[in-house]
C-alpha atoms as a PDB file:
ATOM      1  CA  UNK A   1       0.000   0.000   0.000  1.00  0.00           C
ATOM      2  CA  UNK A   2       1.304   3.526  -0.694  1.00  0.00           C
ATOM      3  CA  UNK A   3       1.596   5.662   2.141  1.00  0.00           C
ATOM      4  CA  UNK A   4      -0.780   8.731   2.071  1.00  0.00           C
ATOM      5  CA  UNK A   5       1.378  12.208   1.939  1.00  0.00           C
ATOM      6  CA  UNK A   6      -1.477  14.438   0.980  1.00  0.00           C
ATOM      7  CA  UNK A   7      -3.715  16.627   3.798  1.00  0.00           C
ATOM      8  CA  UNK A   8      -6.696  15.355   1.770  1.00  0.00           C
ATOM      9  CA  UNK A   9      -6.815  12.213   1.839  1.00  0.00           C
ATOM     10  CA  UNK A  10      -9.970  10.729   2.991  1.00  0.00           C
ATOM     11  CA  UNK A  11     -10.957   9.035   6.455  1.00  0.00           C
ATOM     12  CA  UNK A  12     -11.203   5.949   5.762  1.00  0.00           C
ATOM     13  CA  UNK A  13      -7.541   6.128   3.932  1.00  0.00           C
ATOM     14  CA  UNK A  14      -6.085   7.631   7.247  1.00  0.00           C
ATOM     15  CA  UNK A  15      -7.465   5.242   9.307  1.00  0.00           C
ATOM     16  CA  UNK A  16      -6.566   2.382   7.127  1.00  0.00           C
ATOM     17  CA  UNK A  17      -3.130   3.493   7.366  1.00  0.00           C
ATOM     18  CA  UNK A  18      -2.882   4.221  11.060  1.00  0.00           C
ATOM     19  CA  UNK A  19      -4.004   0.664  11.033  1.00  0.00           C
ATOM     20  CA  UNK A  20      -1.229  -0.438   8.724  1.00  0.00           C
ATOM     21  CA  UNK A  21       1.109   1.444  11.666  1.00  0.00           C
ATOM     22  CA  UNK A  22      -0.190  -0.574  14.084  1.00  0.00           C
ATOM     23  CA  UNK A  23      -2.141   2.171  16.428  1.00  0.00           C
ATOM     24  CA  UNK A  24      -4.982   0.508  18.555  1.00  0.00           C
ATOM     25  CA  UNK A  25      -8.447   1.309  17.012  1.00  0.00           C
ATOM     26  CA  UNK A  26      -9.628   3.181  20.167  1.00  0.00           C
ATOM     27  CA  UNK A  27      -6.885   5.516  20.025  1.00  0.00           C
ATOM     28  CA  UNK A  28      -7.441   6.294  16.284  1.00  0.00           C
ATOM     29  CA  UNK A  29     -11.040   6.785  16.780  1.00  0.00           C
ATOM     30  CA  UNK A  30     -10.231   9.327  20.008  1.00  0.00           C
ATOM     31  CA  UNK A  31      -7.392  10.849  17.686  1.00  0.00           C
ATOM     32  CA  UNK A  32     -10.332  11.559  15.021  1.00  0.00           C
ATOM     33  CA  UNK A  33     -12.514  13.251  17.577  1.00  0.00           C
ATOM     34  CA  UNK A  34      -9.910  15.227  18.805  1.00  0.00           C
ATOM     35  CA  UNK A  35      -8.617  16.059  15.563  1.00  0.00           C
ATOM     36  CA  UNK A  36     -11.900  17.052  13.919  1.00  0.00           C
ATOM     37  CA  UNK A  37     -12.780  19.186  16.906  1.00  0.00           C
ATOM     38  CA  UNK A  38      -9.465  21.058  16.069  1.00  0.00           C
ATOM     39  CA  UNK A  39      -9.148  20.847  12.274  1.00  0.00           C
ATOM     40  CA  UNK A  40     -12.102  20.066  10.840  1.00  0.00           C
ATOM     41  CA  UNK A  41     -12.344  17.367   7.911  1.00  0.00           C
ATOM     42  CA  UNK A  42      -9.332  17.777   5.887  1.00  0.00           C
ATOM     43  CA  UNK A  43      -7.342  15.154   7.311  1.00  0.00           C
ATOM     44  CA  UNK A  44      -3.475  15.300   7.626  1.00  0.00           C
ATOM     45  CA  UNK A  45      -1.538  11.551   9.150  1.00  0.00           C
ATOM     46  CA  UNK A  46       1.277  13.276  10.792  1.00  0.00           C
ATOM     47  CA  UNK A  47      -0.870  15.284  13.107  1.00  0.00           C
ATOM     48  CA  UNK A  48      -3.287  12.593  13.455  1.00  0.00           C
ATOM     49  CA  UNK A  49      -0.116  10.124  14.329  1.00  0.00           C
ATOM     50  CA  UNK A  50       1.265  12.951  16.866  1.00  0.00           C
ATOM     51  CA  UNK A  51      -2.533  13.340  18.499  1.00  0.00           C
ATOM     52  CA  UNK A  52      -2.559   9.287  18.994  1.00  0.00           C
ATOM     53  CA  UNK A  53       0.712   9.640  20.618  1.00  0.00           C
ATOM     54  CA  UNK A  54       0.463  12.292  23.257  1.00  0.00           C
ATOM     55  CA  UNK A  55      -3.218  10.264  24.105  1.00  0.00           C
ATOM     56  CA  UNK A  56      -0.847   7.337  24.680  1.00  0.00           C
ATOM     57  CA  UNK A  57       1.708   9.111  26.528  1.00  0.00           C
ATOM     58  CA  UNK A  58      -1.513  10.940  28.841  1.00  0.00           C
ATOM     59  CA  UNK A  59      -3.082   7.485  29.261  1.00  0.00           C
ATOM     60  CA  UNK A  60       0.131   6.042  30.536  1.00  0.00           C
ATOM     61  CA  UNK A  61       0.797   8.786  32.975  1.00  0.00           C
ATOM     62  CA  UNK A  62      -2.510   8.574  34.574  1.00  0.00           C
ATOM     63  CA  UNK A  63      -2.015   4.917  35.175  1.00  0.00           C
ATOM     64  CA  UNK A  64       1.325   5.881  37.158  1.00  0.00           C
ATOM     65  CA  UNK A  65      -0.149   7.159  40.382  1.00  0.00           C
ATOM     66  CA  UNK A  66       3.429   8.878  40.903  1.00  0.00           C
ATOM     67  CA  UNK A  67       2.601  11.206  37.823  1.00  0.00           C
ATOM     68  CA  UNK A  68      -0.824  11.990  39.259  1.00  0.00           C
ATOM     69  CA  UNK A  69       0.555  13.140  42.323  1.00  0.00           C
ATOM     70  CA  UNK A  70       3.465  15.301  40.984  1.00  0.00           C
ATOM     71  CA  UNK A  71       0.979  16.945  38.751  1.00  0.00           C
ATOM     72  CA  UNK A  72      -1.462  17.480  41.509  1.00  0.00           C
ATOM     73  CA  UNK A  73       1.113  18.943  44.048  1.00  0.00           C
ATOM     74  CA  UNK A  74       2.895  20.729  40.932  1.00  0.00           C
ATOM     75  CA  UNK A  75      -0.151  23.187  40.879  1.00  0.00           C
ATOM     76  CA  UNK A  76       0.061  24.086  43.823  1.00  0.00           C
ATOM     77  CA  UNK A  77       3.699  25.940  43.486  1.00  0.00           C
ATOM     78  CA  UNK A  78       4.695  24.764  46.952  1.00  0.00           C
ATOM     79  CA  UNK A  79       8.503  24.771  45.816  1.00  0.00           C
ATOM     80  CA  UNK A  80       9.648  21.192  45.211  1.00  0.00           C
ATOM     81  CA  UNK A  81      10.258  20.507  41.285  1.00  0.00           C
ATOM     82  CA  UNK A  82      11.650  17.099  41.138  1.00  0.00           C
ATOM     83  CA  UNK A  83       9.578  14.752  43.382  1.00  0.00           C
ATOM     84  CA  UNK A  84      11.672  11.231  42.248  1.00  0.00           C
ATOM     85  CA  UNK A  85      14.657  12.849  43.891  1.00  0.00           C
ATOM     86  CA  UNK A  86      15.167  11.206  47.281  1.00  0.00           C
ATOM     87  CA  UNK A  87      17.504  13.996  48.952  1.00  0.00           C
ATOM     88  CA  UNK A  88      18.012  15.668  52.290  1.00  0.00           C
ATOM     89  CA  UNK A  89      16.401  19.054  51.354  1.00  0.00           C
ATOM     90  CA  UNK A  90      13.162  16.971  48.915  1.00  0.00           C
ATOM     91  CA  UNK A  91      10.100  17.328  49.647  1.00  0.00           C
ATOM     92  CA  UNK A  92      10.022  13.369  51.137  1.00  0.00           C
ATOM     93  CA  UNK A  93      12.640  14.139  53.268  1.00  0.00           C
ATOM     94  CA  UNK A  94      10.586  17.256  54.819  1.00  0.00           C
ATOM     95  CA  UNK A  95       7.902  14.872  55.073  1.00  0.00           C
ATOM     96  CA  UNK A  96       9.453  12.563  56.143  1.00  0.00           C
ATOM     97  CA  UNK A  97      11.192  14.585  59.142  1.00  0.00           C
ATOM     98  CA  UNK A  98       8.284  15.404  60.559  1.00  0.00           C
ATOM     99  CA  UNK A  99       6.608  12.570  60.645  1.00  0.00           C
ATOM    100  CA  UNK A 100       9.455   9.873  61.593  1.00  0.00           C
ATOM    101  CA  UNK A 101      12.197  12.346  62.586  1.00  0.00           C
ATOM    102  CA  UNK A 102      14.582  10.412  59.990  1.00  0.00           C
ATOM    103  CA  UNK A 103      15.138  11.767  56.583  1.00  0.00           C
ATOM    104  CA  UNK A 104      17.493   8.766  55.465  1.00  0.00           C
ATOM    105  CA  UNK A 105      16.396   7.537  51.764  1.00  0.00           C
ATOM    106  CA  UNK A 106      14.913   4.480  52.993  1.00  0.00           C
ATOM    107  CA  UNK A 107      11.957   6.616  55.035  1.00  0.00           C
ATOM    108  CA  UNK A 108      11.693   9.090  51.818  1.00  0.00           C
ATOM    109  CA  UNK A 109      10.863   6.156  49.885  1.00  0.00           C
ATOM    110  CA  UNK A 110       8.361   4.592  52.532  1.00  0.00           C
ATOM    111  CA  UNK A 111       6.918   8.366  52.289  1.00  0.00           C
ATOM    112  CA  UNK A 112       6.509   8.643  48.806  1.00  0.00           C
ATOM    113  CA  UNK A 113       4.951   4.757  48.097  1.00  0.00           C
ATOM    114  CA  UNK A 114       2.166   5.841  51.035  1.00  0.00           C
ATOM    115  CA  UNK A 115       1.623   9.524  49.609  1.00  0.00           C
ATOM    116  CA  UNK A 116       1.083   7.735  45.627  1.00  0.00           C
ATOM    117  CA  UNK A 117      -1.229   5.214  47.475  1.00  0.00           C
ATOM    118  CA  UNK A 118      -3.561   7.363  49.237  1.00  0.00           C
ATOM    119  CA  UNK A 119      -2.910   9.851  46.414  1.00  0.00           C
ATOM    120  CA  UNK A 120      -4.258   7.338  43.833  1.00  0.00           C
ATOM    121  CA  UNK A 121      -7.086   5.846  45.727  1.00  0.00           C
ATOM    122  CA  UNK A 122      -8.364   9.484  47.181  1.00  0.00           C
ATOM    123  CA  UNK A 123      -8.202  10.237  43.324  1.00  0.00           C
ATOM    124  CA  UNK A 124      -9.660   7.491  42.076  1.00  0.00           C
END
């Protein structure tokens, strides 16, 4: 099959070659929605191909409480930018303080596992 290269190309040619790339049919068919919203008719692969990505890419962070956390806690612009660090001035280790009076990495990390737990389930 020849690969489509033109912005109007049909639907059903776009989808039968986002197919041939091996996208899940959900994710096209969310892609399309998004993309018609956005664009209208006039279809165009490469920006279909980039929308089906970044809906992977959000999917897969929501499914990582960690990333649902950071992104909650991000908003509110308490400070802390890098959450994975474990380090004495993180934000685990504050938490951790205070809590356990120990800020070694092994607490941090017993910190952050119960924070993406509750985080998760609260969010749920």
């Amino acid at each position: 099959r020849t690969p489509i290269t033109t912005i109007m190309a049909t639907r059903a040619q776009v989808e039968q070659q986002l197919i041939d790339f091996g996208f899940d049919r959900s994710y096209i068919q969310r892609a399309f929605k998004v993309y018609e919203k956005n664009y209208g008719h006039s279809y165009n692969l490469e920006v279909l191909t980039e929308i089906i990505v970044r809906l992977q890419k959000k999917d897969q962070a929501r499914s990582d409480p960690g990333n649902l956390f950071e992104r909650e806690v991000g908003a509110l612009n308490w400070g802390w930018r890098n959450y994975s660090r474990l380090r004495r001035d993180s934000f685990y280790a504050c938490i951790s303080r205070a809590l356990f009076d120990d800020d070694s990495k092994e607490s941090q990390q017993n910190v952050r596992t119960a924070v993406y737990h509750h985080v998760a389930k609260t969010m749920a």
